[in-house]
N, C-alpha and C. Protein backbone atom coordinates (compact mmCIF):
# COMPACT_ATOMS: atom_id res chain seq x y z
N UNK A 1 118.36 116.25 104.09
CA UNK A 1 118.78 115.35 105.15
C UNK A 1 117.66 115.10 106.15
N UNK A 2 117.12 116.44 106.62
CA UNK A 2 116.05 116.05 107.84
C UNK A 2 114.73 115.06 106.98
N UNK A 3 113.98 115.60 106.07
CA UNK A 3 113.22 114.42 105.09
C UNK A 3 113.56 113.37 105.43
N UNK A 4 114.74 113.06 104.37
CA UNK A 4 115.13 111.78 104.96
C UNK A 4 114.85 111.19 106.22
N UNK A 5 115.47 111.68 107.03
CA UNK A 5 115.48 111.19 108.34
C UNK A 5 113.81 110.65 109.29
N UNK A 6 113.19 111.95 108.58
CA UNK A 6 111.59 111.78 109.07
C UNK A 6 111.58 110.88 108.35
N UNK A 7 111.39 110.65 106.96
CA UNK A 7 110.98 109.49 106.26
C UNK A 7 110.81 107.78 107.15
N UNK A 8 112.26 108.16 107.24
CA UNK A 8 113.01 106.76 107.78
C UNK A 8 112.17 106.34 109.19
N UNK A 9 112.10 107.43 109.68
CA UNK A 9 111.48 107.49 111.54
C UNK A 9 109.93 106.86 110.97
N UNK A 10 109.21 107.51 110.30
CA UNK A 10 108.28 107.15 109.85
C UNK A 10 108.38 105.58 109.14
N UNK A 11 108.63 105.76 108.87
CA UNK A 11 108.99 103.51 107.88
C UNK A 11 109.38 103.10 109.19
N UNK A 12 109.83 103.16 110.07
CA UNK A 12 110.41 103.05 110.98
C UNK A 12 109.23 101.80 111.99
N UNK A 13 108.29 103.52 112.25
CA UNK A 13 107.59 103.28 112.91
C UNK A 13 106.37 102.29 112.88
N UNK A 14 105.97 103.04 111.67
CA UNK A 14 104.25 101.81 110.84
C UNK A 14 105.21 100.61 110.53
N UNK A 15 106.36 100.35 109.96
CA UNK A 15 106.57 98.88 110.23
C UNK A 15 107.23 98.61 111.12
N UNK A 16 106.68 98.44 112.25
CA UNK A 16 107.18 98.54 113.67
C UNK A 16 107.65 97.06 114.43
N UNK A 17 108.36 96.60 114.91
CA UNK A 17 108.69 95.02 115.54
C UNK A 17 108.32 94.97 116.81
N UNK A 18 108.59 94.21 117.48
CA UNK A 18 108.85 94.03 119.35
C UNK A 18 109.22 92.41 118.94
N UNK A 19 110.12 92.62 120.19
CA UNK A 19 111.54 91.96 120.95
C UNK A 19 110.21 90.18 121.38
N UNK A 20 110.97 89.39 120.64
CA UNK A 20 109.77 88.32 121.24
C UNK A 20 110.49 87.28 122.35
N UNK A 21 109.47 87.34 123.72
CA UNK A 21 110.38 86.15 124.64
C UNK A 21 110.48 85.16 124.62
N UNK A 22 109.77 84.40 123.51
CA UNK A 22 109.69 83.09 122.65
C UNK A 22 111.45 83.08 122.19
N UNK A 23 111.51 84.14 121.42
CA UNK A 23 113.05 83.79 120.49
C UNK A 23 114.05 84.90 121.32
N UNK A 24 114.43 84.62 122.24
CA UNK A 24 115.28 85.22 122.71
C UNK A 24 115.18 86.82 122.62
N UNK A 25 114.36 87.93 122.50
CA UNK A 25 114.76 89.05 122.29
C UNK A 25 114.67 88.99 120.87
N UNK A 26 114.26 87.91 119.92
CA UNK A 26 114.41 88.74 118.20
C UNK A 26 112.99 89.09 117.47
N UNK A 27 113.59 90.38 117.23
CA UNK A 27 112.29 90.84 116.47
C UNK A 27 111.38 90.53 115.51
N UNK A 28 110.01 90.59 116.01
CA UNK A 28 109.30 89.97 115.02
C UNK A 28 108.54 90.96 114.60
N UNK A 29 107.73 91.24 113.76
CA UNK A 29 106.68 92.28 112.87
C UNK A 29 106.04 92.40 113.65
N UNK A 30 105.32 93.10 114.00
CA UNK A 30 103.78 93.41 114.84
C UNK A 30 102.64 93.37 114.27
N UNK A 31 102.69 93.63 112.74
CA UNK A 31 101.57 93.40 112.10
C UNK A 31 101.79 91.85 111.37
N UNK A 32 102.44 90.88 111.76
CA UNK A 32 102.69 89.38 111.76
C UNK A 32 101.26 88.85 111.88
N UNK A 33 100.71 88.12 111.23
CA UNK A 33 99.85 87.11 111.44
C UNK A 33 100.48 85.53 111.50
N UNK A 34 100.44 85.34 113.03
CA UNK A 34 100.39 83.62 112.97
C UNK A 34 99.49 82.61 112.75
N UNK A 35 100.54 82.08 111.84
CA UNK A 35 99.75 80.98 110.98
C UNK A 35 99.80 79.36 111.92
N UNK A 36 100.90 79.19 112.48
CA UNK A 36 101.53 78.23 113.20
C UNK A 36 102.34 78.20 114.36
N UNK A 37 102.12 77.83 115.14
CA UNK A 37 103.21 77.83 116.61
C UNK A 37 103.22 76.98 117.04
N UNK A 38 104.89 76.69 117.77
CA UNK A 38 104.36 75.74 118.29
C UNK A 38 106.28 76.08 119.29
N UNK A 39 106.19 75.05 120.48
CA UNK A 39 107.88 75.87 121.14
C UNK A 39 108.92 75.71 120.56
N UNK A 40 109.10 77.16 120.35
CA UNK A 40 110.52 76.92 119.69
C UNK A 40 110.20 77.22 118.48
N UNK A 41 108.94 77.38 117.88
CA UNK A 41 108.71 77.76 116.53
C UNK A 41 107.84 78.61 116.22
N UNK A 42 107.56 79.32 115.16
CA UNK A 42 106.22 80.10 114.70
C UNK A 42 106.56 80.37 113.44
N UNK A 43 105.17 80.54 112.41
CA UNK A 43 105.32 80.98 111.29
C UNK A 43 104.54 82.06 110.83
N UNK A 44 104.50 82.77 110.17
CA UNK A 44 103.73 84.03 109.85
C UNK A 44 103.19 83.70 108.28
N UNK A 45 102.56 84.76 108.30
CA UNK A 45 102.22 85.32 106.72
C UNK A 45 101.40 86.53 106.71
N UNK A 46 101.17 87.19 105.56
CA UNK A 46 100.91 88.84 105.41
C UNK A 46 101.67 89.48 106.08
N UNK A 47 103.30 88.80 105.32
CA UNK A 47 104.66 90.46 105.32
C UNK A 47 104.62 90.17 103.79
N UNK A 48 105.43 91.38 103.96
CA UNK A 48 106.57 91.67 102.36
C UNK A 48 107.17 90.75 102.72
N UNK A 49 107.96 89.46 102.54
CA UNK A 49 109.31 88.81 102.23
C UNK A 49 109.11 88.14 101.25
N UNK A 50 110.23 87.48 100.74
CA UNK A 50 110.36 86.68 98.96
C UNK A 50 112.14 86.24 99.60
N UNK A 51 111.65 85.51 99.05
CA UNK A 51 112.92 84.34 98.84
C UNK A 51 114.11 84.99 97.47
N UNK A 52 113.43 85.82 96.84
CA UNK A 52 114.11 86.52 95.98
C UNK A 52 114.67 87.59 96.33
N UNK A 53 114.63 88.17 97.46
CA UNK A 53 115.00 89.46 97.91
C UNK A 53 116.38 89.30 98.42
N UNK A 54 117.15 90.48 98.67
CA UNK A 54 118.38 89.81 99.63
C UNK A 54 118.23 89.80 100.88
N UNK A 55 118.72 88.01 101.27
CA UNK A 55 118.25 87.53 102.87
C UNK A 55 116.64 87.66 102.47
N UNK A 56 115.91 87.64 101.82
CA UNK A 56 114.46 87.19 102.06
C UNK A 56 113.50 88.27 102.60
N UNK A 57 114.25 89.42 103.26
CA UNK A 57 113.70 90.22 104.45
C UNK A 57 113.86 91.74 104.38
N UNK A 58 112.65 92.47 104.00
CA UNK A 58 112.94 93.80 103.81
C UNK A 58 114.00 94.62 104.33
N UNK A 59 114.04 95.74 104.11
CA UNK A 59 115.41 96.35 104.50
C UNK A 59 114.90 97.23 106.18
N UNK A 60 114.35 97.54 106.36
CA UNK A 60 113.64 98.02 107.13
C UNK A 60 113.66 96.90 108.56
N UNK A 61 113.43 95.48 107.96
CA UNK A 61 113.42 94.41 109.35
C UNK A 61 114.72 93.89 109.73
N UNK A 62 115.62 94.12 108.36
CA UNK A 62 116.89 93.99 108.73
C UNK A 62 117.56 94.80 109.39
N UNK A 63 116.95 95.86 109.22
CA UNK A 63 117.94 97.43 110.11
C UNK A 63 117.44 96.86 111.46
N UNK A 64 116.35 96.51 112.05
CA UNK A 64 115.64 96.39 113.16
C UNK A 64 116.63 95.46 113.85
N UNK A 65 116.55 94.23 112.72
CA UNK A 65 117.52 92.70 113.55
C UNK A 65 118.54 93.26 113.83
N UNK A 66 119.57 93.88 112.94
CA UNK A 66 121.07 94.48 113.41
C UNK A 66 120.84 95.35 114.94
N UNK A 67 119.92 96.42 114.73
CA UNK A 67 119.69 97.51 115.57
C UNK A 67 119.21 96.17 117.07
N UNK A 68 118.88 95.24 116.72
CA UNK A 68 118.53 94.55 118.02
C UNK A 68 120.13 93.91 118.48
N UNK A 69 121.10 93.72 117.71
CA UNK A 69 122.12 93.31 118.17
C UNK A 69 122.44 92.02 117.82
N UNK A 70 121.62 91.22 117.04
CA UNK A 70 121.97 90.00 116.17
C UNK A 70 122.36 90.09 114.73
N UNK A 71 123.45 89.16 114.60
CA UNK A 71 124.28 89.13 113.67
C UNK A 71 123.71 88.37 112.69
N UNK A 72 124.15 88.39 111.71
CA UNK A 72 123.77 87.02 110.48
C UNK A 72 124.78 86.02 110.34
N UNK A 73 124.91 84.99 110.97
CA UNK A 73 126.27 83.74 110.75
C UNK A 73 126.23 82.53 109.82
N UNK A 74 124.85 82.80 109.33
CA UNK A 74 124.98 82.17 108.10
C UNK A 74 123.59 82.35 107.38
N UNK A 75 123.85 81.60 105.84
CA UNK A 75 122.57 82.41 105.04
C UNK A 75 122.93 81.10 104.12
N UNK A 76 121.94 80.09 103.62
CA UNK A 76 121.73 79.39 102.31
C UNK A 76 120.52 79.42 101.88
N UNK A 77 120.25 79.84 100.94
CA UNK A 77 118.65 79.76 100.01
C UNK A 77 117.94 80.46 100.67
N UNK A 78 116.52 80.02 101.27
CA UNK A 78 116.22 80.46 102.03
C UNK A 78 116.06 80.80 103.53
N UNK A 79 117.03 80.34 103.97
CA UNK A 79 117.28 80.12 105.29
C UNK A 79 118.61 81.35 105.78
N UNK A 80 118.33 82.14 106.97
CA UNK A 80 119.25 82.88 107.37
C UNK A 80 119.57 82.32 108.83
N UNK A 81 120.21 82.71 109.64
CA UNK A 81 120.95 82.12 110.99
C UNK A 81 121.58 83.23 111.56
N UNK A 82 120.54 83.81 112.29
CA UNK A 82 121.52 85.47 113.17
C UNK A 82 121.69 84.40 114.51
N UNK A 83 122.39 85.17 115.17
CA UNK A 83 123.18 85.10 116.73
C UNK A 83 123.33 86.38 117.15
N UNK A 84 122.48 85.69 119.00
CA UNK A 84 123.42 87.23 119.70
C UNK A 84 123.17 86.24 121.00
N UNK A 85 124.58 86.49 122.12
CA UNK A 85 124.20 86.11 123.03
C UNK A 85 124.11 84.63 123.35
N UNK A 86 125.08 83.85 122.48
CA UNK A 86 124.87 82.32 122.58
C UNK A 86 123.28 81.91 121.81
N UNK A 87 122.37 82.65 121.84
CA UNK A 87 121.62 82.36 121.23
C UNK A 87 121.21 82.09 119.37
N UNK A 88 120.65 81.17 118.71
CA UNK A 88 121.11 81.57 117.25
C UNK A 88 119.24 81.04 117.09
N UNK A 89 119.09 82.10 116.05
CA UNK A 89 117.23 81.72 115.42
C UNK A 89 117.53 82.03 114.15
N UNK A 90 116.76 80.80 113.55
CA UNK A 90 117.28 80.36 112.31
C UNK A 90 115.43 81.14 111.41
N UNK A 91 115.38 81.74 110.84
CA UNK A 91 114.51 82.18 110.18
C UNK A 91 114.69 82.30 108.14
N UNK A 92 113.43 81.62 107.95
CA UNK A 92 113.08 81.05 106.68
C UNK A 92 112.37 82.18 105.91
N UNK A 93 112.21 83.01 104.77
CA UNK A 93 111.57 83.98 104.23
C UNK A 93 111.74 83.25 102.66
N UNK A 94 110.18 82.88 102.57
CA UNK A 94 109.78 82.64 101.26
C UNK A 94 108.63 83.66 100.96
N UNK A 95 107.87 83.79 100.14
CA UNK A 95 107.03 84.69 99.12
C UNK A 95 106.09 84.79 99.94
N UNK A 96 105.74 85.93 101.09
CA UNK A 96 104.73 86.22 101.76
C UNK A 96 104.57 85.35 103.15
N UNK A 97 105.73 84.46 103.35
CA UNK A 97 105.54 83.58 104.54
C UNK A 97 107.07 83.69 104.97
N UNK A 98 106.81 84.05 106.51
CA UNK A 98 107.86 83.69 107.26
C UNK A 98 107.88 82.52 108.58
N UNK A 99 108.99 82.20 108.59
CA UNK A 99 109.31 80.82 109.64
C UNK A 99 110.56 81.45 110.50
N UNK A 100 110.19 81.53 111.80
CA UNK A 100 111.35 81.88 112.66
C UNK A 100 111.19 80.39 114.20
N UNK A 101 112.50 80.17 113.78
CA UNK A 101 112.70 79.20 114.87
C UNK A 101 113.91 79.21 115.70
N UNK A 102 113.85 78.71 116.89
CA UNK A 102 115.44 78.93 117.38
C UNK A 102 115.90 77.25 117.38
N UNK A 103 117.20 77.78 117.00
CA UNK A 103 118.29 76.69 116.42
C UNK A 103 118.60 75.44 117.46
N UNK A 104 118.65 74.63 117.47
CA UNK A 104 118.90 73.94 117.92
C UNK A 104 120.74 72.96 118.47
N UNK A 105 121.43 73.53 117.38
CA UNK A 105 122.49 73.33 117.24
C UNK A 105 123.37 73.63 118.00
């Protein structure tokens, strides 16, 4: 059990997020390279994600998004849609590139 637990603290940590004031409080990678920005938008590349994965988004960034308090309210292809807070950021995970934007809707 404790292993585990270090394990996890450890994955935890080296893939580490912070809270962005661009998107309301949602977590983005820290080791993110932006490729594109612009308000209201940004895109990355050099993560793990794939459009083949479930939700696109390692398991590790998903524990992070929940653990931040946003939900998932919707999901087609590649496109997911968390909410917290009246707020909703619609983020795209294809094969080594991510797109996080807040929703407009």
């Amino acid at each position: 059990g404790l292993t585990l637990c270090v394990f996890t603290f450890a994955l935890w940590t080296v893939f580490s997020y912070e809270e962005s004031e661009k998107f309301n409080g949602f977590p983005i990678p820290k080791n993110a390279e932006v490729i594109n920005s612009r308000k209201g938008f940004s895109s990355y590349s050099g993560l793990a994600v794939s459009e083949t994965k479930k939700d696109g988004l390692p398991l590790i960034y998903r524990l992070h998004i929940k653990a931040s308090g946003w939900k998932k309210t919707f999901q087609e292809g590649a496109l997911t849609t968390y909410e917290k807070d009246n707020h909703k950021i619609d983020v795209i995970a294809e094969t080594n590139y991510l797109s996080i934007g807040v929703n407009k809707e």
